[in-house]
N, C-alpha and C. Protein backbone atom coordinates (compact mmCIF):
# COMPACT_ATOMS: atom_id res chain seq x y z
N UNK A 1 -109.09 -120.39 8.05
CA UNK A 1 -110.00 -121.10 7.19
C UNK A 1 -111.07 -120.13 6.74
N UNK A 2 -111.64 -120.49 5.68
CA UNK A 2 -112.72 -119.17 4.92
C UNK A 2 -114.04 -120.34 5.67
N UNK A 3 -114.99 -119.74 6.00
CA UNK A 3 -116.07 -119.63 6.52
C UNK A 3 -116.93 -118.81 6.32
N UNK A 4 -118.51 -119.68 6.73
CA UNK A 4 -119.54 -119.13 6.21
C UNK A 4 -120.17 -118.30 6.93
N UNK A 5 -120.55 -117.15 6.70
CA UNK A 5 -121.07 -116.45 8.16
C UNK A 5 -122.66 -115.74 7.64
N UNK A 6 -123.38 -115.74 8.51
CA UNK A 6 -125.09 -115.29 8.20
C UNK A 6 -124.92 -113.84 8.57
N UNK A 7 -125.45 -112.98 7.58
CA UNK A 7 -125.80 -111.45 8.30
C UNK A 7 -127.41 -111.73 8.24
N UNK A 8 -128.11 -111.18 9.27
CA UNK A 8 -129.36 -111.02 9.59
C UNK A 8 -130.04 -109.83 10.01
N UNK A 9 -130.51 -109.12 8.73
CA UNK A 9 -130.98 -107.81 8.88
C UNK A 9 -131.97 -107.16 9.54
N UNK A 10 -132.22 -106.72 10.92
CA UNK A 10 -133.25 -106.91 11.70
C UNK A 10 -133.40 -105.44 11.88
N UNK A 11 -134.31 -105.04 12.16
CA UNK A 11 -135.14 -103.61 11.98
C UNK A 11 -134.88 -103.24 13.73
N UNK A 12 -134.71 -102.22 14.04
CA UNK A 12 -134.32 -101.91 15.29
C UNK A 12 -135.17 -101.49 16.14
N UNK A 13 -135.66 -102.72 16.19
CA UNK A 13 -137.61 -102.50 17.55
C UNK A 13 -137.25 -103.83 18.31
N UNK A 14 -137.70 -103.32 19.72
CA UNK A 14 -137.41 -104.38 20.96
C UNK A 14 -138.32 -106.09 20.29
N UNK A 15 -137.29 -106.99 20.75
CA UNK A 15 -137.84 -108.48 20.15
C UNK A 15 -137.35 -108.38 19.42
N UNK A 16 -136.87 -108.16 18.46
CA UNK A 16 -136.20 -108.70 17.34
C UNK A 16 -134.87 -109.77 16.89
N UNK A 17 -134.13 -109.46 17.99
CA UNK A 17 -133.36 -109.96 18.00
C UNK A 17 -133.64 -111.55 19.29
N UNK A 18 -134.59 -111.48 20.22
CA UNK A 18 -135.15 -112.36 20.74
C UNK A 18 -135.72 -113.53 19.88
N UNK A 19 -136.27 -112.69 19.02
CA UNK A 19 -137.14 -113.52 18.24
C UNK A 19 -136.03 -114.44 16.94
N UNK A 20 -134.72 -113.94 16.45
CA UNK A 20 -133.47 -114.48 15.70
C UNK A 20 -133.25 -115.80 16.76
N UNK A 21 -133.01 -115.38 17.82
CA UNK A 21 -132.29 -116.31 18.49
C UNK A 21 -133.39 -117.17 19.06
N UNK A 22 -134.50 -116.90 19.66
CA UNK A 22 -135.60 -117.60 19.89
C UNK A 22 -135.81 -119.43 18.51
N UNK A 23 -136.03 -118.49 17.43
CA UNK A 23 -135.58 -119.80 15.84
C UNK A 23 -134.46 -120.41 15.71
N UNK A 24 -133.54 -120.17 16.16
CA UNK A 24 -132.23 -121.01 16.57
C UNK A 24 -131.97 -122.28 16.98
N UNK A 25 -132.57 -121.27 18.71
CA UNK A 25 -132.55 -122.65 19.29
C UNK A 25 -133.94 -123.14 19.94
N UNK A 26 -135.42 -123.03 18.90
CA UNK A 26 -136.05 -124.26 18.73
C UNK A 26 -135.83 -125.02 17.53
N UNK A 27 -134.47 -124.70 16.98
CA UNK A 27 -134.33 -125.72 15.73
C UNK A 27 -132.97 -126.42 15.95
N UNK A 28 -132.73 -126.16 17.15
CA UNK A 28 -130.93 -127.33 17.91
C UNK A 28 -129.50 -126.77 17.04
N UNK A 29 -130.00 -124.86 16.51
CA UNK A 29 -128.69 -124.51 16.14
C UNK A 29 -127.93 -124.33 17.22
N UNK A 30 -126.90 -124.58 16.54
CA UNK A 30 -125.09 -123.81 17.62
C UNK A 30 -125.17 -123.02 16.98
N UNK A 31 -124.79 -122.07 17.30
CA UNK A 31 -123.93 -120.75 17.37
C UNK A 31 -122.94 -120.89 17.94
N UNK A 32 -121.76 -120.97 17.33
CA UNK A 32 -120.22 -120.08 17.65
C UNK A 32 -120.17 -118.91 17.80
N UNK A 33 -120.71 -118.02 17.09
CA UNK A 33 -119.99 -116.38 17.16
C UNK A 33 -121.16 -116.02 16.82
N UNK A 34 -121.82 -114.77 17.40
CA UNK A 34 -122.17 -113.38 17.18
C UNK A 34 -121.74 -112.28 17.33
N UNK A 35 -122.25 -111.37 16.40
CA UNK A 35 -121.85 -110.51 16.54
C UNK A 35 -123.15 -109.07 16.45
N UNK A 36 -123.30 -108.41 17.04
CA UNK A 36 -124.47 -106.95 16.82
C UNK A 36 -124.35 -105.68 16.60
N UNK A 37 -124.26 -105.13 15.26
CA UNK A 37 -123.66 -103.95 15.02
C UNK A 37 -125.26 -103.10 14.54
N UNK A 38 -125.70 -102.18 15.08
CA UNK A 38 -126.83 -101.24 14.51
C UNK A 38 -126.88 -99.80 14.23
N UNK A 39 -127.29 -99.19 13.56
CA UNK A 39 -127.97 -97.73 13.25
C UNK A 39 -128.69 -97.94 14.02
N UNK A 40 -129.53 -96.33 13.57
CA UNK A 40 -130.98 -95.73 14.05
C UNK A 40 -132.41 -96.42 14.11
N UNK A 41 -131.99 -97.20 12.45
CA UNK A 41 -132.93 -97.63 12.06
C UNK A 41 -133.17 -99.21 12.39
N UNK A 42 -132.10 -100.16 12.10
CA UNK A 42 -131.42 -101.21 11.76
C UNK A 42 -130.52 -101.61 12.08
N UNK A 43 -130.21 -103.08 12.49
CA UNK A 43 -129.38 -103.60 12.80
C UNK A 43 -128.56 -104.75 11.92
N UNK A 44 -127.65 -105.08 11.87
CA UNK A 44 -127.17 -106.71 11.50
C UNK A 44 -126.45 -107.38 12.00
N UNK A 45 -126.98 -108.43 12.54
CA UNK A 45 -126.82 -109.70 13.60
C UNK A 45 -125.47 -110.76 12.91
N UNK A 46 -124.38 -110.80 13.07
CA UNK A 46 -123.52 -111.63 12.24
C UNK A 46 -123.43 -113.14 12.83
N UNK A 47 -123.18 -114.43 12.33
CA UNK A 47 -123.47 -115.36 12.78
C UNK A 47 -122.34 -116.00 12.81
N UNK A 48 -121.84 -117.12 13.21
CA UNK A 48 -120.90 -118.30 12.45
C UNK A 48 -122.07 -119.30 13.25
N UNK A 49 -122.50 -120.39 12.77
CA UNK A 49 -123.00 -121.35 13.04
C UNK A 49 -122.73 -122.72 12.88
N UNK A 50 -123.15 -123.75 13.07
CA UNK A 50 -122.51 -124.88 13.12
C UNK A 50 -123.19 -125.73 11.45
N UNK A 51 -124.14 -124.76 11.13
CA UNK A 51 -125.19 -125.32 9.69
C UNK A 51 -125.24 -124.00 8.97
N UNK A 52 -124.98 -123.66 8.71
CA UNK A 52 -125.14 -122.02 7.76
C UNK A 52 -126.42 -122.33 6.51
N UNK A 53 -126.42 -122.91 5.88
CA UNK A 53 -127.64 -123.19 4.88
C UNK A 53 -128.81 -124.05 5.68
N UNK A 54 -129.28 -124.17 6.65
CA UNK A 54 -130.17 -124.98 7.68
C UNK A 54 -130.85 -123.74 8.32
N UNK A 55 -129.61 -122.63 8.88
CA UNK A 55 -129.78 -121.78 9.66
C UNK A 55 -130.77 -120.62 8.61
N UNK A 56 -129.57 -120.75 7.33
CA UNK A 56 -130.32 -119.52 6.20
C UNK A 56 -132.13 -119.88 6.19
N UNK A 57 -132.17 -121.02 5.82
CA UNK A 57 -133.83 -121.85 5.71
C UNK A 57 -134.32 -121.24 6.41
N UNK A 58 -134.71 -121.52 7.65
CA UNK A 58 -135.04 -121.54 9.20
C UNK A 58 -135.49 -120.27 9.24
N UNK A 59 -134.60 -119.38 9.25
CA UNK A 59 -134.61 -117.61 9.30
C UNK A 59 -135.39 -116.98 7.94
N UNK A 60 -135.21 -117.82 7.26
CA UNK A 60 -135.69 -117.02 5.86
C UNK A 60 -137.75 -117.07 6.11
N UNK A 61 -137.65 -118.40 6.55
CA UNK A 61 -139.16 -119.09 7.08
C UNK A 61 -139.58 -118.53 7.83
N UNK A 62 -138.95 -117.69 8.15
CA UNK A 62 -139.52 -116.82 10.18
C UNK A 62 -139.20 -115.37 9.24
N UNK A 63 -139.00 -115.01 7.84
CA UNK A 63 -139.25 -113.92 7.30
C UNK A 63 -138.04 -112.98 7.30
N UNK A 64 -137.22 -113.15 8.05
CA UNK A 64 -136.16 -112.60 7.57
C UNK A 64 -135.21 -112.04 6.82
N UNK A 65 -134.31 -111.47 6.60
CA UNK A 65 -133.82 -111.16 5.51
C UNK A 65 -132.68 -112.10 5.53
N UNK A 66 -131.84 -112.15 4.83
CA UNK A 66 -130.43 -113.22 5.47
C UNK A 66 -129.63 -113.47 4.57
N UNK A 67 -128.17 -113.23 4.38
CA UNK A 67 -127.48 -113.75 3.66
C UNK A 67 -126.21 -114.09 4.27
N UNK A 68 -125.85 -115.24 3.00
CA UNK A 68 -124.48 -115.54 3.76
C UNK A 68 -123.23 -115.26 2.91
N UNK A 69 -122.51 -114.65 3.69
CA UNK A 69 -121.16 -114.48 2.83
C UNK A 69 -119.83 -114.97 3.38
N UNK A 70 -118.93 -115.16 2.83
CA UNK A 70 -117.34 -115.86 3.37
C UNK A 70 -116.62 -114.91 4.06
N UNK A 71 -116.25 -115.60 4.96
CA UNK A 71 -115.06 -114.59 5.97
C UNK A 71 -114.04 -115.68 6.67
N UNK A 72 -112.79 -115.26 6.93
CA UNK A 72 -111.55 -115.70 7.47
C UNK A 72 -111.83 -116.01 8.78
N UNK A 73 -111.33 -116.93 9.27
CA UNK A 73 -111.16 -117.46 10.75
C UNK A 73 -109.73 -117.65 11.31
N UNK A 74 -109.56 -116.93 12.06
CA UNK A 74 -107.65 -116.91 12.42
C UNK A 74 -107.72 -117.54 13.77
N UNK A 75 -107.74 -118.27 13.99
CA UNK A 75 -107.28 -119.15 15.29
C UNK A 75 -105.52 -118.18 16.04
N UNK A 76 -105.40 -117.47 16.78
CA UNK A 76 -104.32 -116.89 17.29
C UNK A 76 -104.29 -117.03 19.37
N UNK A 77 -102.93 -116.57 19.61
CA UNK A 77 -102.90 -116.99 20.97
C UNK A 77 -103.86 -115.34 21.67
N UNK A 78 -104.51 -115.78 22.88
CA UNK A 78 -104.68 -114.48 23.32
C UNK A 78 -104.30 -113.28 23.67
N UNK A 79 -103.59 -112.97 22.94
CA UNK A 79 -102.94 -111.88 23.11
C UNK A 79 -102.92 -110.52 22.01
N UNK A 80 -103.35 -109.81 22.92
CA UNK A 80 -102.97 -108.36 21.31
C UNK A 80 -102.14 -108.53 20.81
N UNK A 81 -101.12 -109.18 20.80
CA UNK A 81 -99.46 -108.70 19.92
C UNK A 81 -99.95 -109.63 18.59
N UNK A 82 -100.69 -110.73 18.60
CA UNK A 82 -101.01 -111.91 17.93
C UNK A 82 -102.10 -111.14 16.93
N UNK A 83 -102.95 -110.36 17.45
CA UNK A 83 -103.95 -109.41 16.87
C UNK A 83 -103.34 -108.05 15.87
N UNK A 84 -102.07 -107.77 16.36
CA UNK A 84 -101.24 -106.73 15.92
C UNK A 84 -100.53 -107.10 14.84
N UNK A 85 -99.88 -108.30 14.99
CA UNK A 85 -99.23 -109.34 13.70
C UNK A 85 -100.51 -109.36 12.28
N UNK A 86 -101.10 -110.11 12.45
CA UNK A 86 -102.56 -110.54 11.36
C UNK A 86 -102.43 -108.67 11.24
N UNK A 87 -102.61 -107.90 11.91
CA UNK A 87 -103.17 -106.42 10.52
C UNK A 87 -102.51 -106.25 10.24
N UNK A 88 -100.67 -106.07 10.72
CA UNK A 88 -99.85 -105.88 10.10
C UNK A 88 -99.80 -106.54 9.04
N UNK A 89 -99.50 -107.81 8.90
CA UNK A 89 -99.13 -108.44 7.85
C UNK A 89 -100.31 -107.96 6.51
N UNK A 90 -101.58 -107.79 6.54
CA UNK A 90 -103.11 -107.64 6.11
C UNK A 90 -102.89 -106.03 5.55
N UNK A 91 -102.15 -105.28 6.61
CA UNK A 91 -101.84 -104.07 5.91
C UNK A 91 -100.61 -103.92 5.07
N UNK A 92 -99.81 -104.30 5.21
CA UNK A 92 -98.35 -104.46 4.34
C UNK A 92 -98.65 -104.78 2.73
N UNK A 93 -99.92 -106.02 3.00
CA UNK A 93 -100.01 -106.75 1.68
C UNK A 93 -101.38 -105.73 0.89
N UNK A 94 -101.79 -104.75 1.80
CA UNK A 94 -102.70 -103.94 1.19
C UNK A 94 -104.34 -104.57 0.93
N UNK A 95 -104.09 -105.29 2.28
CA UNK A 95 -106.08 -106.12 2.16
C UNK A 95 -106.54 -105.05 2.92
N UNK A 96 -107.56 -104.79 2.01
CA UNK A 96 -108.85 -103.52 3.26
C UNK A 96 -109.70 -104.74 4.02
N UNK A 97 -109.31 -104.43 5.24
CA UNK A 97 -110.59 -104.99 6.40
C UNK A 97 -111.98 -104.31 6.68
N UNK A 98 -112.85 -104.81 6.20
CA UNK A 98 -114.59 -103.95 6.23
C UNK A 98 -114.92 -104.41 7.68
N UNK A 99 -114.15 -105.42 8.21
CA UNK A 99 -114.63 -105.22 9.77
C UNK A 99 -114.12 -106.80 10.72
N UNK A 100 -114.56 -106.76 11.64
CA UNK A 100 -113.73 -108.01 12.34
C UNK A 100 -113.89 -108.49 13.60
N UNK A 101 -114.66 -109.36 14.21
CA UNK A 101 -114.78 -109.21 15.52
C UNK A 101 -114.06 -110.91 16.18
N UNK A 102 -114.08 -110.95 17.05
CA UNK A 102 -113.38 -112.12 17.73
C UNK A 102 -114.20 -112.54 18.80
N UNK A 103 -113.51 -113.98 19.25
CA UNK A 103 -114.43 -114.56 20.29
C UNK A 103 -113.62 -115.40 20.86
N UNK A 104 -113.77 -116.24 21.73
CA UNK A 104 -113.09 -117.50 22.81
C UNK A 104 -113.23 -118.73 21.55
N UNK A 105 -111.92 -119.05 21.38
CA UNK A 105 -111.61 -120.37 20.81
C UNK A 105 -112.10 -121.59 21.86
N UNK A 106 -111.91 -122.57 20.61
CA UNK A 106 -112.85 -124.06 21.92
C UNK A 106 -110.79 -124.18 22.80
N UNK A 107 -110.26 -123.88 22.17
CA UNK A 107 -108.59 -124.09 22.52
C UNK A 107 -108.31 -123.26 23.81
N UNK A 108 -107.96 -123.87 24.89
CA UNK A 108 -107.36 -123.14 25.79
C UNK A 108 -106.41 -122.05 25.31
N UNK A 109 -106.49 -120.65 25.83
CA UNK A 109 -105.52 -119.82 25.69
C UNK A 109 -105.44 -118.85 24.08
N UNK A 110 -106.77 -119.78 23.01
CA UNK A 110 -106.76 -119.09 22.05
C UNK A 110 -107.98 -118.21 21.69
N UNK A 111 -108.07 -117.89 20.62
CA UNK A 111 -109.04 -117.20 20.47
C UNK A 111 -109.06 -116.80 19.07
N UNK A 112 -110.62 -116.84 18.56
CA UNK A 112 -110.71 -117.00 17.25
C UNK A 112 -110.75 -115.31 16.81
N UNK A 113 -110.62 -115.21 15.42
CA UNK A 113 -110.94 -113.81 14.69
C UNK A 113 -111.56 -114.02 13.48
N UNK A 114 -112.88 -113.14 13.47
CA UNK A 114 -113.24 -113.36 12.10
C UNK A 114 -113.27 -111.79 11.29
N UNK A 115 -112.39 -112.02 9.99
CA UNK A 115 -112.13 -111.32 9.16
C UNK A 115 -112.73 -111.16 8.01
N UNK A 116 -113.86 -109.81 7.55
CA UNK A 116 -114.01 -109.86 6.34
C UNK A 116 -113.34 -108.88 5.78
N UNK A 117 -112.66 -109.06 4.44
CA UNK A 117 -111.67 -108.32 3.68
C UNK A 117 -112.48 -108.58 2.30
N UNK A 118 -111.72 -107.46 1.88
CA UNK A 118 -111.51 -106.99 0.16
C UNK A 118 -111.09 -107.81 -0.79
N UNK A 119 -110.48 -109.06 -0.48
CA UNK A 119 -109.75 -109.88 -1.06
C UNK A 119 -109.46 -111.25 -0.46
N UNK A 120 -110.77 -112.20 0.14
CA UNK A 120 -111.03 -113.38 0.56
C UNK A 120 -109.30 -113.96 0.31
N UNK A 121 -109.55 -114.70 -1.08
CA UNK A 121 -108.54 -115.77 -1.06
C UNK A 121 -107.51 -115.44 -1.13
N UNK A 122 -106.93 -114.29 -1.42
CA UNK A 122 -105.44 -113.52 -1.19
C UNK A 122 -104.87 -113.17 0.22
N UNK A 123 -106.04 -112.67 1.24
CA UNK A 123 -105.76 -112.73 2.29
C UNK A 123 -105.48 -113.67 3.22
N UNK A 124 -106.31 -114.68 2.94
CA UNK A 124 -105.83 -116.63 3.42
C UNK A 124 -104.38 -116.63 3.15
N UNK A 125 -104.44 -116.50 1.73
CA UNK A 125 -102.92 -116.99 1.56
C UNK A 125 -101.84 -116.47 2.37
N UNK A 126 -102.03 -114.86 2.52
CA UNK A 126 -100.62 -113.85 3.06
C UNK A 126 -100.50 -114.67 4.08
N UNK A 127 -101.85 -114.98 5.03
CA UNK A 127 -101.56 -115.39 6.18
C UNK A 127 -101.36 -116.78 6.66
N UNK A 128 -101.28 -117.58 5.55
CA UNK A 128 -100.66 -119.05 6.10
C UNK A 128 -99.18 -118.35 5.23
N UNK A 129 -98.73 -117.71 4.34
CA UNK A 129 -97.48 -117.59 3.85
C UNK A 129 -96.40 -117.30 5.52
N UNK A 130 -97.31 -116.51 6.16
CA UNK A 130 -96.68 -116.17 7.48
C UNK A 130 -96.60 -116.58 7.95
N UNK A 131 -97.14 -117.94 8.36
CA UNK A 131 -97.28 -118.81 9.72
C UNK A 131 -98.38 -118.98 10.20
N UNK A 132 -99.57 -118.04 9.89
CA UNK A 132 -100.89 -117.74 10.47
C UNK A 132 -101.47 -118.57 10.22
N UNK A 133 -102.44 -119.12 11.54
CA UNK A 133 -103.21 -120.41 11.86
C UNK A 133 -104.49 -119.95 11.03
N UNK A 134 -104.88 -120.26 9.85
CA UNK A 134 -105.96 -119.56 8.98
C UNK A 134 -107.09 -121.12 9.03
């Protein structure tokens, strides 16, 4: 499924990221997925949340930077071979992946992946054409 995900551009000084999650949850967000990738300088905090335009508000109000952009959600079994399938297929059909991280599905035994690519709605497709739980 295409999903909404928050990047949150946070400057790379202690608290900062206390202070993201601190506005969260005094405002009764869920969070599903994070993710924390940084430079020297800077960081960006990736989200999936349970309100994505509630969450954007919220953060923008506490000064933030924030945007949201679409990314793939692959529901697959836990296993690398399941992880190995999705790039294969993603590389065959020639989608560039800019990056991808995963987490514990609410599903026993599964586990989610979130994919951002070069080519949103083409990449959905390859992967329900395959079988892939998108």
């Amino acid at each position: 499924m295409i999903v909404k995900q928050l990047s949150v551009f946070l400057e790379n000084t202690p608290g900062r990221l206390y202070a993201v999650t601190s506005a969260l949850n005094e405002n009764g967000m869920d969070v599903k997925a994070l993710m924390l990738a940084d430079t020297a300088d800077f960081g960006v905090l990736r989200l999936i949340v349970d309100d994505p335009e509630k969450t954007l508000k919220v953060l923008q109000e506490r000064g933030f930077t924030v945007k949201i952009t679409e990314v793939i959600a692959v529901e697959v079994q836990h296993t690398f071979k399941e992880v190995q399938k999705i790039l294969e297929i993603l590389s065959r059909k020639s989608v560039n992946i800019e990056y991808m991280y995963a987490f514990m599905g609410e599903n026993p035994g599964k586990a989610l992946i979130i994919f951002r690519v070069d080519n949103l709605k083409a990449a959905a497709e390859y992967l329900k054409e395959e079988g892939i739980m998108v």
